[in-house]
N, C-alpha and C. Protein backbone atom coordinates (compact mmCIF):
# COMPACT_ATOMS: atom_id res chain seq x y z
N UNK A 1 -33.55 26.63 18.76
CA UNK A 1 -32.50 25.90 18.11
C UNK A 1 -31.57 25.28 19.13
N UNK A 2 -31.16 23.97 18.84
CA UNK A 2 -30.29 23.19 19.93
C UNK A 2 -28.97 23.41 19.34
N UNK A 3 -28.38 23.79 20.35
CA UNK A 3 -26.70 24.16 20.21
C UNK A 3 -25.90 23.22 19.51
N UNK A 4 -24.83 23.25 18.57
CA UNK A 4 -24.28 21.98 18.11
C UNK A 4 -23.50 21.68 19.63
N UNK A 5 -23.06 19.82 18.92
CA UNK A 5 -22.08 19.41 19.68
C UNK A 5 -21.20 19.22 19.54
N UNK A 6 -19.90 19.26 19.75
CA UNK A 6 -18.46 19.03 19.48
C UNK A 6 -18.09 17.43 19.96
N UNK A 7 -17.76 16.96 18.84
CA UNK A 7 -17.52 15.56 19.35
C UNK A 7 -15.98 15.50 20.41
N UNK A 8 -15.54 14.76 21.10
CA UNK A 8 -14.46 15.08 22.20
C UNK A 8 -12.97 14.51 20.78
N UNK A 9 -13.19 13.33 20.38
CA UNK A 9 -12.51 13.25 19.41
C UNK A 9 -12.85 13.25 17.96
N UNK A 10 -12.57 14.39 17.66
CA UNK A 10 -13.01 15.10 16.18
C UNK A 10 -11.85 14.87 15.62
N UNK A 11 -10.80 14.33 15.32
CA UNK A 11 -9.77 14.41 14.79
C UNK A 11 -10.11 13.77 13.36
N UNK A 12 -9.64 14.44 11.92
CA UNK A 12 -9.72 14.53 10.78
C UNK A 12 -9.27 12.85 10.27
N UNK A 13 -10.10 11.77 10.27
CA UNK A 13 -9.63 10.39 9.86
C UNK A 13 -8.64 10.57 8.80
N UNK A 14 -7.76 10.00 8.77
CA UNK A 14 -6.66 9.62 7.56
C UNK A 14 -6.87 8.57 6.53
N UNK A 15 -7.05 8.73 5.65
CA UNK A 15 -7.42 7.82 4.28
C UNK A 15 -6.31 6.68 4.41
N UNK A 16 -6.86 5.51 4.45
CA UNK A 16 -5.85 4.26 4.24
C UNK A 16 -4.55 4.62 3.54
N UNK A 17 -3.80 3.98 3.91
CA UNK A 17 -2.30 4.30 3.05
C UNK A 17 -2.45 3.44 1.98
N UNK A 18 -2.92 2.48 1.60
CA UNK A 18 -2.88 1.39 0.55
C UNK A 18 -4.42 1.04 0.58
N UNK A 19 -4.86 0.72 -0.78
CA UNK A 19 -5.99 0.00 -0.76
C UNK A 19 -5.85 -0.83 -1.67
N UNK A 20 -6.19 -2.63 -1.65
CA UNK A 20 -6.79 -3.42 -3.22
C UNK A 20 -7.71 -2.99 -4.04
N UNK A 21 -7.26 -3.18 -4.89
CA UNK A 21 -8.57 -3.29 -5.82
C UNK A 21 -9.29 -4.99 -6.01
N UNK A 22 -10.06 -5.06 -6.55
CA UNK A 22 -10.45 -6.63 -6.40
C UNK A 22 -9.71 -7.29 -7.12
N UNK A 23 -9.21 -6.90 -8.12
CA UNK A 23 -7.90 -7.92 -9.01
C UNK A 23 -7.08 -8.42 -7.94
N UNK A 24 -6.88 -7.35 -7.36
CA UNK A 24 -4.95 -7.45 -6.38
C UNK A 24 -5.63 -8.68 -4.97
N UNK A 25 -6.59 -8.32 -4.77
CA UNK A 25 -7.07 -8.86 -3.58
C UNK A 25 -7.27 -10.32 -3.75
N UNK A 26 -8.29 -10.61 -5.05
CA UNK A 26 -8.38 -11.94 -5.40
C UNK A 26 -7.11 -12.73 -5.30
N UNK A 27 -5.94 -11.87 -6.21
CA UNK A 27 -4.48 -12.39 -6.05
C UNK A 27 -4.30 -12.75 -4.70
N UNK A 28 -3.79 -12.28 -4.53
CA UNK A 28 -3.41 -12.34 -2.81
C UNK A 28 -3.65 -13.57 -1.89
N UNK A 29 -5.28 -12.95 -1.84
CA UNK A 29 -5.85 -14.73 -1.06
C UNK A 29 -5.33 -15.62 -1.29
N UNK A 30 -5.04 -15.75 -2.75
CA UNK A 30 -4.62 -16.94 -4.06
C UNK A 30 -3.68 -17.35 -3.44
N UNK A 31 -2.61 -16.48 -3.57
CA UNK A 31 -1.23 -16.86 -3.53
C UNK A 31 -1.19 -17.15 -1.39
N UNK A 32 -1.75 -16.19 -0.68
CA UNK A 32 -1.91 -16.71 0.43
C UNK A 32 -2.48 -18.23 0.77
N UNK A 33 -3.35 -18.81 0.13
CA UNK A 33 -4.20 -19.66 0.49
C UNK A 33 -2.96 -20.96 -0.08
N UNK A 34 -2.28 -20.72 -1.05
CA UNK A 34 -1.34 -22.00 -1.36
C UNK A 34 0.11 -21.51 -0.72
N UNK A 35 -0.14 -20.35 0.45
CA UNK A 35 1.12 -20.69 1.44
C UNK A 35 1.05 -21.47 2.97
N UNK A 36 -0.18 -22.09 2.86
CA UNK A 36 -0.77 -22.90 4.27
C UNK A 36 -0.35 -22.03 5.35
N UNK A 37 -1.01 -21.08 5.52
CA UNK A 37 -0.47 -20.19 6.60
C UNK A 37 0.99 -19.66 6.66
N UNK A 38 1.61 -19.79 6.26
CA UNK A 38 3.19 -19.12 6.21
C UNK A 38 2.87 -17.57 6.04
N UNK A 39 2.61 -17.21 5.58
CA UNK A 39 2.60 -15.74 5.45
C UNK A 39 1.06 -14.92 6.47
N UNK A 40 1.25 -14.18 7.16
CA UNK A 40 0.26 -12.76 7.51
C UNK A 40 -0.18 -12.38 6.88
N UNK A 41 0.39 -11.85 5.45
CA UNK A 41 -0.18 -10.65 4.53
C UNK A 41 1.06 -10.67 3.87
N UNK A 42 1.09 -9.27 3.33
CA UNK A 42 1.56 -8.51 2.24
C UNK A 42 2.22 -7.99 2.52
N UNK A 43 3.43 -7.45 2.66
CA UNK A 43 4.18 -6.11 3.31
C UNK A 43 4.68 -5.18 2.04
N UNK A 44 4.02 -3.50 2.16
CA UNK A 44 4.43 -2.73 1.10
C UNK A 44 5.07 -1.54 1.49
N UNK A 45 5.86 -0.91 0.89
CA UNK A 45 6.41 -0.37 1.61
C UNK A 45 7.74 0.32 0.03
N UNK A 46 8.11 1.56 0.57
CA UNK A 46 9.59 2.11 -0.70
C UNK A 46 10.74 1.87 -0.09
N UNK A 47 11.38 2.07 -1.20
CA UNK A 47 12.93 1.85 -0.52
C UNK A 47 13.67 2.98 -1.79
N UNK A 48 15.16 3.58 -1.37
CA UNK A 48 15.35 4.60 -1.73
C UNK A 48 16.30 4.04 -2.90
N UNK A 49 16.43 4.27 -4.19
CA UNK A 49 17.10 3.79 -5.17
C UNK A 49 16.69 4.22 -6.76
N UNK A 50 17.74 3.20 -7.44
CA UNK A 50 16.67 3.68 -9.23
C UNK A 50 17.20 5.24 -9.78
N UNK A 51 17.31 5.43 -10.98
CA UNK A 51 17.14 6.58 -11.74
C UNK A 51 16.36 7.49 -11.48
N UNK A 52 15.48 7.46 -10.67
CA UNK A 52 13.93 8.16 -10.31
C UNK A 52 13.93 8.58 -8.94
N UNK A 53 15.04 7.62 -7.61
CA UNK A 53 15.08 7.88 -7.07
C UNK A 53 14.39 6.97 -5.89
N UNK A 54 13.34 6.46 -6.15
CA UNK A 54 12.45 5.66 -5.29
C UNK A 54 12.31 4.43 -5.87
N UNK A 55 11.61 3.64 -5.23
CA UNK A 55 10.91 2.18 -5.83
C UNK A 55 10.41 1.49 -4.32
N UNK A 56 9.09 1.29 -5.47
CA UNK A 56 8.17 0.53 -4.51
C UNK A 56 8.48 -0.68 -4.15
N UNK A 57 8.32 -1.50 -3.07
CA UNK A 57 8.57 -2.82 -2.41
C UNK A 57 7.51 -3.63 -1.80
N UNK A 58 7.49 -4.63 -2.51
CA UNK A 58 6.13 -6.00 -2.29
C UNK A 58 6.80 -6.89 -1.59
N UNK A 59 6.80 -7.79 -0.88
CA UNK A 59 7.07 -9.13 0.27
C UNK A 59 5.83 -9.78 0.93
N UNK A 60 5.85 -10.78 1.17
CA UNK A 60 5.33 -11.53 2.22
C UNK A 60 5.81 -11.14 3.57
N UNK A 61 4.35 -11.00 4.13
CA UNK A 61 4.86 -10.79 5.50
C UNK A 61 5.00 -12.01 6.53
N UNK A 62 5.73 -12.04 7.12
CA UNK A 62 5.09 -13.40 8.30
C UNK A 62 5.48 -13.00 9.15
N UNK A 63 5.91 -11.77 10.21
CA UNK A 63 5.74 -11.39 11.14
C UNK A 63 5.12 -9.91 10.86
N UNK A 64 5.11 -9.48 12.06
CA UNK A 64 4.24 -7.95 12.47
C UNK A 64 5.73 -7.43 12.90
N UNK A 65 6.22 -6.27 12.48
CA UNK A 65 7.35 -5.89 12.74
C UNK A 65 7.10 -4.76 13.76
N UNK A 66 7.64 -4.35 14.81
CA UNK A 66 7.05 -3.50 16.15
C UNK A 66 6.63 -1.99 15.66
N UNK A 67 7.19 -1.25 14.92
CA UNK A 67 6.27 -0.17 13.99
C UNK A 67 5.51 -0.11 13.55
N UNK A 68 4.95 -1.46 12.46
CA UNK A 68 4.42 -1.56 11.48
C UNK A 68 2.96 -0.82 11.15
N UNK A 69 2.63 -0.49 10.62
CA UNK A 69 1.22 0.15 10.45
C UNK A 69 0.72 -1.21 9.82
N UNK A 70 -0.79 -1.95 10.16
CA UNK A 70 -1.48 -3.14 9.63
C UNK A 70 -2.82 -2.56 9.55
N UNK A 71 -3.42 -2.85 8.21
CA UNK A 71 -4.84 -2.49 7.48
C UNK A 71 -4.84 -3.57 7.22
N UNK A 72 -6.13 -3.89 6.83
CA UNK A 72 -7.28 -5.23 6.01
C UNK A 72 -8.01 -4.50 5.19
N UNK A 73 -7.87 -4.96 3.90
CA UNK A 73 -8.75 -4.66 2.60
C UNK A 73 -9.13 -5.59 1.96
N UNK A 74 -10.21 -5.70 1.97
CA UNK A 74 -10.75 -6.91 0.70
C UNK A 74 -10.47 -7.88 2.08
N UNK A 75 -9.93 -8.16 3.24
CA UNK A 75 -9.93 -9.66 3.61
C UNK A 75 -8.46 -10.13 3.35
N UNK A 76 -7.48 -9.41 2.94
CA UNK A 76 -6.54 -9.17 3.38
C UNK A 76 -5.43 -8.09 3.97
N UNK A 77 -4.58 -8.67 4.93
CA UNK A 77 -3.64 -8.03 5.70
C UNK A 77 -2.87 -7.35 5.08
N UNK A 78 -2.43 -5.62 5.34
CA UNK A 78 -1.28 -5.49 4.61
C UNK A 78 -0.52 -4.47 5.81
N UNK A 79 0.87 -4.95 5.68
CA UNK A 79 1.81 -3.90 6.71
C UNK A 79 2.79 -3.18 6.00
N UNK A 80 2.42 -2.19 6.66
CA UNK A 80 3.62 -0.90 5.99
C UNK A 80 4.13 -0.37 6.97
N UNK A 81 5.72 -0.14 6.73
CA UNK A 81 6.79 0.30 7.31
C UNK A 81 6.39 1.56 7.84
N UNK A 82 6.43 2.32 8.89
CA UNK A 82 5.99 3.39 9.25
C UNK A 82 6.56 5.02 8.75
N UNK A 83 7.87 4.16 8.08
CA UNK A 83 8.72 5.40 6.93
C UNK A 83 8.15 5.47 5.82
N UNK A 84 7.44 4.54 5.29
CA UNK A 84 6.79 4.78 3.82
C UNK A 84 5.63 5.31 3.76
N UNK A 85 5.14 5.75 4.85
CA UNK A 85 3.55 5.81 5.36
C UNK A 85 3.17 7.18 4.45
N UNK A 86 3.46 8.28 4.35
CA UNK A 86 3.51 9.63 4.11
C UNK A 86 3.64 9.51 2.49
N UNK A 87 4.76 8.20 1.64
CA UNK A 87 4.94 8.21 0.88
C UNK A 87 3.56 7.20 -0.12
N UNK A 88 3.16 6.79 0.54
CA UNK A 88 2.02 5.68 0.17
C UNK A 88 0.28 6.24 0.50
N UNK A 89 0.06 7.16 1.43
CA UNK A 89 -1.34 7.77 1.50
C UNK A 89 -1.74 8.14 0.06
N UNK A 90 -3.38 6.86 0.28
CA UNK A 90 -4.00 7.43 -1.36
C UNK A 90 -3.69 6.35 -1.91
N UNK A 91 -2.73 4.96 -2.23
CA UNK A 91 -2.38 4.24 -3.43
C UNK A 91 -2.82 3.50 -3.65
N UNK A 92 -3.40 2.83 -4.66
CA UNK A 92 -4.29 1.62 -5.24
C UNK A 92 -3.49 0.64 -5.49
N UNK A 93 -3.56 -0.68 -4.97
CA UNK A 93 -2.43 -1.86 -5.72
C UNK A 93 -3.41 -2.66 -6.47
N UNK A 94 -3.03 -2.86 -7.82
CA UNK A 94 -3.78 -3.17 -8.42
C UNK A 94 -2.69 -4.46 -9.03
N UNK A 95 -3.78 -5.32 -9.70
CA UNK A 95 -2.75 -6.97 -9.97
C UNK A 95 -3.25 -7.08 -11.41
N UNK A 96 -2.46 -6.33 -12.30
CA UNK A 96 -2.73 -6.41 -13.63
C UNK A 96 -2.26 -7.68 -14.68
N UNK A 97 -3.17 -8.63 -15.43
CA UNK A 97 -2.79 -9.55 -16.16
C UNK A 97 -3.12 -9.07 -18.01
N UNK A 98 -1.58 -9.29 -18.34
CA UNK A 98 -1.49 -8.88 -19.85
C UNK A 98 -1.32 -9.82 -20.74
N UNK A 99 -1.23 -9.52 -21.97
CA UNK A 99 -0.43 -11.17 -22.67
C UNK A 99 0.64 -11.62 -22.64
N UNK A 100 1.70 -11.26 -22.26
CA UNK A 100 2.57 -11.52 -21.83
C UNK A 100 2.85 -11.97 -20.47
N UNK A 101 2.32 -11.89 -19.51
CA UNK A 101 2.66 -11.96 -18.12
C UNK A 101 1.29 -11.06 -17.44
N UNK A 102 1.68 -10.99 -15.78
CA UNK A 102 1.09 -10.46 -14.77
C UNK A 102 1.53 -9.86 -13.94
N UNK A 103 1.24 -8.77 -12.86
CA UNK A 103 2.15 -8.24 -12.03
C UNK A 103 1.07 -7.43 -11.41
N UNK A 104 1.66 -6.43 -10.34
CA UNK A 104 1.15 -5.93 -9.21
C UNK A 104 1.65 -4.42 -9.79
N UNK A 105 0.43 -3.62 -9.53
CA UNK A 105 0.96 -2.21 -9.82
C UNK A 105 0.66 -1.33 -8.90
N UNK A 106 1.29 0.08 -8.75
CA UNK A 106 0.87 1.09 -7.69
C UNK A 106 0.41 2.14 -8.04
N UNK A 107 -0.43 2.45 -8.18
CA UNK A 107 -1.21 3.81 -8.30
C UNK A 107 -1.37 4.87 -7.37
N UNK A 108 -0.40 5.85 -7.57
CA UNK A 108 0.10 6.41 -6.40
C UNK A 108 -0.36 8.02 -6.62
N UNK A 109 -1.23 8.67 -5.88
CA UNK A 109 -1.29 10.42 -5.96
C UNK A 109 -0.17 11.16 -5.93
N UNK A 110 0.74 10.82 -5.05
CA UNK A 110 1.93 11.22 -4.75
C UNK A 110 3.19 10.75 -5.64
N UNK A 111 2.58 10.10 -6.54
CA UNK A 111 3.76 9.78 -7.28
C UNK A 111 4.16 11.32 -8.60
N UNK A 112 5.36 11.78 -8.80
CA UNK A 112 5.12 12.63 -9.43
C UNK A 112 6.34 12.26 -11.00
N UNK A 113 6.92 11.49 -10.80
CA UNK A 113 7.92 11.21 -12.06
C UNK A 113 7.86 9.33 -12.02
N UNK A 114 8.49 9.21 -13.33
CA UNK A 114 8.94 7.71 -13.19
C UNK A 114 9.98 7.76 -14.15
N UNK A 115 10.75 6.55 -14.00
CA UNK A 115 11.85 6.45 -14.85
C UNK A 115 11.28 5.65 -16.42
N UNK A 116 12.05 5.75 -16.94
CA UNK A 116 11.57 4.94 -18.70
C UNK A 116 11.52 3.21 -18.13
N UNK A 117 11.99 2.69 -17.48
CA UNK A 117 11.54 1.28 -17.26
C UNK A 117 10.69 1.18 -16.54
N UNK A 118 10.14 2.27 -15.63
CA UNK A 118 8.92 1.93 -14.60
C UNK A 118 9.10 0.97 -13.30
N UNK A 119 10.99 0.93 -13.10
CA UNK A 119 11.17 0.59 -12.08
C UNK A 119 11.60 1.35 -10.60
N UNK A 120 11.50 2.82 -11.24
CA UNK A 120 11.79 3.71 -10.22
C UNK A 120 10.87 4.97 -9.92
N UNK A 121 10.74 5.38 -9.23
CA UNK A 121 9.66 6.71 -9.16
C UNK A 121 10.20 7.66 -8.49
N UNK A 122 9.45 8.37 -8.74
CA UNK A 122 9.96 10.44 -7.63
C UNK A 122 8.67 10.29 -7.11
N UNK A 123 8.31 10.45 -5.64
CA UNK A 123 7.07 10.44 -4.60
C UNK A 123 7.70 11.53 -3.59
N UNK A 124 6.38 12.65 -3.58
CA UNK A 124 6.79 13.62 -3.04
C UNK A 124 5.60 13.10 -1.34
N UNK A 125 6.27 12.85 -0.20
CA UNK A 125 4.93 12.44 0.73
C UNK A 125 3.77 13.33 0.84
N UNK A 126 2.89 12.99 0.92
CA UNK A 126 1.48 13.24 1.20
C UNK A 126 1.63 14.39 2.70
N UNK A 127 1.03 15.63 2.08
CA UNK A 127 0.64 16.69 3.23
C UNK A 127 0.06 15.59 4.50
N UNK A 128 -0.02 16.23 5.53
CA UNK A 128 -0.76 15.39 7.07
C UNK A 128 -1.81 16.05 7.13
């Protein structure tokens, strides 16, 4: 029997902090492709506020901010603040169209409450 081998860097990969789904992604390009290059990507990221306590945050990016954590999904760019990182491992952005309207949603593991309008959340961060 041949001895195992220990790889030198074995370190446990970390699951993307954000992923598209193909709705959100198709979006994206969309709305990227009729900004003639002005924008990088996507920037996602929480900010601390709301009844709930949290709320998620969508922008255009057009710079790389010197922290930033940057993934590609689907063929697009997305940067996240390196404070939201813990709070966002695991989340699906998904670009839901209803009869009424359309919008971008977060599907979050870590999300553990929301407020009655669904503009605020309780996100407990993600173990390391």
């Amino acid at each position: 029997m041949e001895p195992r081998t220990r790889r030198a860097n074995s370190k446990k990969e970390r699951p993307k902090p954000v992923r598209l789904t193909e709705a959100a992604a198709v979006r994206l390009k969309e709305i990227m492709a009729g900004a003639e290059g002005k924008y990088l990507g996507v920037r996602v990221g929480v900010s601390n506020g709301g009844c709930a306590g949290m709320s998620y945050t969508m922008a255009y990016a057009e710079a790389q901010e010197k922290f930033d954590e940057v993934i590609e999904d689907r063929g697009v760019k997305i940067f996240i603040d390196p404070k939201a990182i813990l709070f966002l491992i695991g989340t699906e952005l998904d670009f839901v169209q209803e009869k009424l309207g359309a919008r971008f949603t977060f599907k979050n593991p870590n999300q553990t409450a929301a407020c009655g309008c669904g503009e605020s959340v309780a996100i407990t961060p993600a173990a390391n």
